[in-house]
Protein backbone atom coordinates (compact mmCIF):
# COMPACT_ATOMS: atom_id res chain seq x y z
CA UNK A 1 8.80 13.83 -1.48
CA UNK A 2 8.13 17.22 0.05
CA UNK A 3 7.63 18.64 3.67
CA UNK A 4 6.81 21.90 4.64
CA UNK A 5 9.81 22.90 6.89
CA UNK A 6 9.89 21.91 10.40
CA UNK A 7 10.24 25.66 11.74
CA UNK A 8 6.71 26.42 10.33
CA UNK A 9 4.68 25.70 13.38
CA UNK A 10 4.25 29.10 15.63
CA UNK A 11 5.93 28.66 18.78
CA UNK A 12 3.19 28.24 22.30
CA UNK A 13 2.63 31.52 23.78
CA UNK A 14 5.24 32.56 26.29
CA UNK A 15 4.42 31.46 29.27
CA UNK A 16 2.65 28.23 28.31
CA UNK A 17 3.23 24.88 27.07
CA UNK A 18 1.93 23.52 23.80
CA UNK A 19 -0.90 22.56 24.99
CA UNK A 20 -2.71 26.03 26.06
CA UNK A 21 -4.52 26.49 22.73
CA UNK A 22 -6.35 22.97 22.74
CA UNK A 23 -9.45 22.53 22.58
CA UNK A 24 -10.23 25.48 20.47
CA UNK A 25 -12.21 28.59 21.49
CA UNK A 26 -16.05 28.07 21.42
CA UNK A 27 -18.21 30.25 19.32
CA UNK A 28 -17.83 33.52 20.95
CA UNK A 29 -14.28 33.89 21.89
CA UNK A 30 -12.41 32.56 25.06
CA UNK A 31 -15.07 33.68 27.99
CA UNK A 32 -18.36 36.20 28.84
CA UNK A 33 -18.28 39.19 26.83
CA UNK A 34 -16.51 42.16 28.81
CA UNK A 35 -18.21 43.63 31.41
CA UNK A 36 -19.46 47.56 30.84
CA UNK A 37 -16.14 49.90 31.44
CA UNK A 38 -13.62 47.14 30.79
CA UNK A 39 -12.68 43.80 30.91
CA UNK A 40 -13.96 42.80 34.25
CA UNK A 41 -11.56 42.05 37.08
CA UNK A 42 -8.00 41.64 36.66
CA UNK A 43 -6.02 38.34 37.03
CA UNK A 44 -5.59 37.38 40.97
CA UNK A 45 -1.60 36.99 42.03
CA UNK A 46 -0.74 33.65 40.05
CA UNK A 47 -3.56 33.53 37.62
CA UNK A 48 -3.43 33.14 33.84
CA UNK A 49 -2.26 36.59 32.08
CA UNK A 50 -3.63 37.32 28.55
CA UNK A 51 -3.90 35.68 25.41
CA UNK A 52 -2.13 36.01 22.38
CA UNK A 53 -2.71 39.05 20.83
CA UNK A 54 -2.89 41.37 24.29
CA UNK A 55 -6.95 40.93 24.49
CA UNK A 56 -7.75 39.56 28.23
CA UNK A 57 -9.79 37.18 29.05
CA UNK A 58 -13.16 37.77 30.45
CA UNK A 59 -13.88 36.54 33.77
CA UNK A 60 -11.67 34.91 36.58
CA UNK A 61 -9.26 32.19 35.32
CA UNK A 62 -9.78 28.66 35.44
CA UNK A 63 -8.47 25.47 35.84
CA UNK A 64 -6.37 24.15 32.85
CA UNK A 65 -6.22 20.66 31.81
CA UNK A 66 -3.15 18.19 32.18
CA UNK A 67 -0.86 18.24 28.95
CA UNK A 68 -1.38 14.17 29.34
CA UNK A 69 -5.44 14.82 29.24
CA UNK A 70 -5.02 17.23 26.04
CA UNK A 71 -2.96 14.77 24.13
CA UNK A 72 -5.62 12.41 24.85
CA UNK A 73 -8.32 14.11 23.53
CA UNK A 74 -6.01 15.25 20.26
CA UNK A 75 -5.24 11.41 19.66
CA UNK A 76 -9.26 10.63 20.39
CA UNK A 77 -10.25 12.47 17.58
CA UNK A 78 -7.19 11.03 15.25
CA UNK A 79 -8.70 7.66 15.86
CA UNK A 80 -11.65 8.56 13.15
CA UNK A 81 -9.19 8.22 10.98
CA UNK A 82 -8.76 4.49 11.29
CA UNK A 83 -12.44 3.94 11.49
CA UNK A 84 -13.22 5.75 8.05
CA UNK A 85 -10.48 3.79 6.68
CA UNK A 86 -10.94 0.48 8.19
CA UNK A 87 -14.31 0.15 6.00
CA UNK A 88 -12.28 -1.28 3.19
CA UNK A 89 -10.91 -3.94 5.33
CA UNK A 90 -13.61 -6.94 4.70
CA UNK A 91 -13.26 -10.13 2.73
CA UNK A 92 -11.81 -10.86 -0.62
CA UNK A 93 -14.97 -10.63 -2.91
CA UNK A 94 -12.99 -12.60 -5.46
CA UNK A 95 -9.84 -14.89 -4.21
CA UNK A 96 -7.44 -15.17 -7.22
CA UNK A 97 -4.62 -14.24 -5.31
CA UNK A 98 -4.19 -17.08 -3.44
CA UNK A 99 -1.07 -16.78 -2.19
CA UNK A 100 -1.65 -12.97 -1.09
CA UNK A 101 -4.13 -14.19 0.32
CA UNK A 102 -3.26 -17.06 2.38
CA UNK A 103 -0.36 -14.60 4.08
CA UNK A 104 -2.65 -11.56 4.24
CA UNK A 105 -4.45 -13.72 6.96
CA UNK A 106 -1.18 -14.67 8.80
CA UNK A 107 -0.60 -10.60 9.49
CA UNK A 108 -1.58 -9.45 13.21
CA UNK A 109 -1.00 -6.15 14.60
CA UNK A 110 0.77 -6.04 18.16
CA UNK A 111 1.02 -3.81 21.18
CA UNK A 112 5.48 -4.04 21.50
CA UNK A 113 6.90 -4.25 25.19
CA UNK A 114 8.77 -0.99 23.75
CA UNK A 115 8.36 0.60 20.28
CA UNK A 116 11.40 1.79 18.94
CA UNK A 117 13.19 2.09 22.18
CA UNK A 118 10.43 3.82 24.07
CA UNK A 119 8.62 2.25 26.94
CA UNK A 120 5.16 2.16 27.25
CA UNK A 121 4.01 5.41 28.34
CA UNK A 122 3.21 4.89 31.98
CA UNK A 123 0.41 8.13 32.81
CA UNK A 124 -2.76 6.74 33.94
CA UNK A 125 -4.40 9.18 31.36
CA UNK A 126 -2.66 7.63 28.26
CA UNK A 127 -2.98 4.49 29.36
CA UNK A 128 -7.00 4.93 29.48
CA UNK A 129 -6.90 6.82 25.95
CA UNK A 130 -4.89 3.68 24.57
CA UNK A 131 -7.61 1.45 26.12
CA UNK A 132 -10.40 3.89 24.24
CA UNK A 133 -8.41 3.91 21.51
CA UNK A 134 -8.43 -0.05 20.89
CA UNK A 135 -12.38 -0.07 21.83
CA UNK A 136 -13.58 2.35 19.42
CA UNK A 137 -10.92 0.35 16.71
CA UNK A 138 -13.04 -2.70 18.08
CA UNK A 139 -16.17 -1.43 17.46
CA UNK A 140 -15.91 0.01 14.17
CA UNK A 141 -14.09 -2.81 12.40
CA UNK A 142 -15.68 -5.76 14.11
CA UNK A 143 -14.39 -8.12 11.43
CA UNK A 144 -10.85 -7.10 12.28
CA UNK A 145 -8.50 -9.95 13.55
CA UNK A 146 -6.40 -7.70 15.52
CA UNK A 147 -6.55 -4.01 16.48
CA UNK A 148 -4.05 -2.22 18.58
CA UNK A 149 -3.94 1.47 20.20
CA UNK A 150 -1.35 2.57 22.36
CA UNK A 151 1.02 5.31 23.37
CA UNK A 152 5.33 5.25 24.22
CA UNK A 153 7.35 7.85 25.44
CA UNK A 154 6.78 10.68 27.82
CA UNK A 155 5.33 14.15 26.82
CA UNK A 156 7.27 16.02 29.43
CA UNK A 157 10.65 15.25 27.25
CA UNK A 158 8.45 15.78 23.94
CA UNK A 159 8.70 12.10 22.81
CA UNK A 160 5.79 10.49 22.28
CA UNK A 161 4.53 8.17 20.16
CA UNK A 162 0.77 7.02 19.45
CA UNK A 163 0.12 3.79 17.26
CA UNK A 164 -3.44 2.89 15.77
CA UNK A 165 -3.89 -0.22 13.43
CA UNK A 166 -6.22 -2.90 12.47
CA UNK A 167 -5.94 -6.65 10.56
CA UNK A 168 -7.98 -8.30 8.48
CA UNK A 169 -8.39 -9.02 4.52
CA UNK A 170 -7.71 -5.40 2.92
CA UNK A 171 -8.65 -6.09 -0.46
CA UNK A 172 -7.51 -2.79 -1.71
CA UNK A 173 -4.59 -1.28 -0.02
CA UNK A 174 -4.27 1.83 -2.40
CA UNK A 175 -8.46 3.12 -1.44
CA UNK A 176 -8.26 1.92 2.10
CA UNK A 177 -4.80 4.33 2.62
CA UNK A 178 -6.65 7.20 0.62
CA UNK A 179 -9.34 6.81 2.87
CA UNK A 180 -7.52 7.05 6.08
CA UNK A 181 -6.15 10.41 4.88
CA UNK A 182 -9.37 11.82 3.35
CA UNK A 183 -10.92 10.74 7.11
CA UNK A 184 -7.87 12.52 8.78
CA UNK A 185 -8.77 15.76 7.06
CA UNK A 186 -12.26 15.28 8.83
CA UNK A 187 -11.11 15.49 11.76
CA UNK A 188 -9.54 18.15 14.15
CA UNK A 189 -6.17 17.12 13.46
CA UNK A 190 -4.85 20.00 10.62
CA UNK A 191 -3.26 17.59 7.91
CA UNK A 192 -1.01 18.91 5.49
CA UNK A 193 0.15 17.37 2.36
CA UNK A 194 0.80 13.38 2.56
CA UNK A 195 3.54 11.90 0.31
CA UNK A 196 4.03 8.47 -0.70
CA UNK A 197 6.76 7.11 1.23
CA UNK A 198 9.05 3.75 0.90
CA UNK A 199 6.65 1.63 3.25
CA UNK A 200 9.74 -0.31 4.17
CA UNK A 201 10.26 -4.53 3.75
CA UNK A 202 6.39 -5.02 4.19
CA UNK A 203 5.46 -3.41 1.54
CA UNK A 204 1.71 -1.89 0.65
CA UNK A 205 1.11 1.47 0.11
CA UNK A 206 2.20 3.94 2.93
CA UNK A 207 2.47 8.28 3.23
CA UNK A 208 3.81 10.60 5.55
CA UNK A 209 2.87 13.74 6.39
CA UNK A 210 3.27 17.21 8.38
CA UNK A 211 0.03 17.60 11.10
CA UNK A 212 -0.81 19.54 13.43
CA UNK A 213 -3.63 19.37 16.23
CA UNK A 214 -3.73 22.80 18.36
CA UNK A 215 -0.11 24.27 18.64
CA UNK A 216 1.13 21.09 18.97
CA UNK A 217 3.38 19.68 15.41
CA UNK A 218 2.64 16.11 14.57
CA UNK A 219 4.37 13.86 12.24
CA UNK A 220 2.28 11.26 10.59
CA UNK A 221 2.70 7.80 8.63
CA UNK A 222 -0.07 5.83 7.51
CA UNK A 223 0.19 2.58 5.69
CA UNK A 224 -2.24 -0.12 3.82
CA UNK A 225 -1.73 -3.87 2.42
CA UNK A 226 -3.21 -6.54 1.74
CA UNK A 227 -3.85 -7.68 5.86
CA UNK A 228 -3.60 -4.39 7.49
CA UNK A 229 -4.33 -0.82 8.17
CA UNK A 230 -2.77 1.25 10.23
CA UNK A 231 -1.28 5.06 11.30
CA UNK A 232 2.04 5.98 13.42
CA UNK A 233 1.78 9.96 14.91
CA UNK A 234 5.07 11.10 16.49
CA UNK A 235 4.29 14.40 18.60
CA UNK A 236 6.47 17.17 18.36
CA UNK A 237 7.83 15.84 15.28
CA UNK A 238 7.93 16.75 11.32
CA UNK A 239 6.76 14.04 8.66
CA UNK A 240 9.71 13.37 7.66
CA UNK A 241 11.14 12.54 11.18
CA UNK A 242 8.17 10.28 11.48
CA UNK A 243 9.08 8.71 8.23
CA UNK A 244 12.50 8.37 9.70
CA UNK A 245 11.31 5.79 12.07
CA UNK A 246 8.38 4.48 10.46
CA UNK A 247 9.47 0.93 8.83
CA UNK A 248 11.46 0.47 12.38
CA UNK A 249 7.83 1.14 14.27
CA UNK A 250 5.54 -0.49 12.16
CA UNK A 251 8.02 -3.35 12.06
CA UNK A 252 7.40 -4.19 15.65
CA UNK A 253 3.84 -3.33 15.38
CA UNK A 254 2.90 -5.00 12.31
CA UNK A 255 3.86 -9.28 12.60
CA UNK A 256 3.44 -12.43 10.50
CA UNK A 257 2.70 -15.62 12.14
């Protein structure tokens, strides 16, 4: 199992937090084009200085966006993931498994009171991207006995943690997790490589990776069996400190009635 090292996200430009590059530039660069004989008017006292690379802006600055609202939007798009991958989850063409079966339908995926010692995350903005999270999980997989999408920690002490996951029948827990991935690299989140992991006591298939989504370094863990589907991102993290806590989260997430 390999990771690129943890040191090999750029650091946020001074001055900022990690969230200043997200979203990306639109076609065309940052602002209006420069006005004739320069770059327009300078920055007023307490406005935004340049960007990286010494090129200002064009135009007068603007209003940035809460660090809660940009993690948001990163986790919105993550959620794809899960929907690509939760088209394998459907009934057993073919029951010979029996016994797989039987307690592949006793598997429910669960929203903790706290997820590996971290509380619920508490910011009205979260809380509403959990909420979208679970209703576009909803909507996609309608078969689905369970689906769950929520967020624990705080971002101001860079500990968060965002959980996605569906039940149902998963007839093939190997496609379904290559799926998920191959959805992931979609999507706006940067994925890096994704190795097969020990999925921990409940078994399936399950890989962890290095991500990244703006400036901001994610750690992700994904996992598939036979009742559910699901992903674990840990901001400001590596893959292999997600992997560190992943049989401990989805543990609590993932239950058996």
């Amino acid at each position: 199992m390999s990771y690129p090292p943890a040191n090999s996200y750029p650091p946020p430009p001074d001055g900022g937090g990690p969230y200043d590059s997200y979203p990306p530039p639109q076609p065309g660069g940052y602002g209006p084009p420069p006005q004739p004989g320069g770059y327009g008017p300078p920055p007023q006292a307490g406005g935004y200085g340049p960007p990286p690379g010494g090129v200002p802006y064009g135009g007068p600055p603007v209003a940035r966006k809460s660090s809660a609202g940009r993690i948001v939007l990163i986790s919105l798009a993550v959620v794809l993931v899960l929907c690509l991958g939760g088209a394998a989850i459907v009934a057993f063409a073919v029951k010979d498994e029996v016994k797989e079966t039987v307690d592949a339908t006793r598997i429910r995926v669960v929203a903790p009171a706290t997820l590996a010692g971290r509380p619920k995350a508490t910011d009205p903005t979260l809380q509403a991207g959990a909420r979208q999270l679970e209703a576009e999980l909803n909507k996609t997989i309608p078969g689905a006995t369970s689906t769950v999408g929520g967020f624990y920690g705080t971002p101001a002490d860079k500990d968060l943690v965002m959980i996605a996951a569906a039940s149902g029948l998963n007839p093939d827990p190997a496609r379904a997790l290559e799926d998920t991935i191959r959805g992931a690299r979609t999507s706006d989140v940067r994925l890096g490589e994704m190795s097969s992991v020990d999925p921990g006591p409940l078994g399936g298939e399950a890989k962890c990776g290095d991500a990244k989504a703006g400036d901001v370094p994610l750690g992700v863990c994904v996992w598939s069996d036979k009742g559910s589907v699901g992903m674990v991102i840990i901001y400001f993290k590596t893959g292999q400190q997600a992997h560190a806590e992943f049989a401990t989260i989805r543990g609590q997430v993932e239950q058996k009635s």
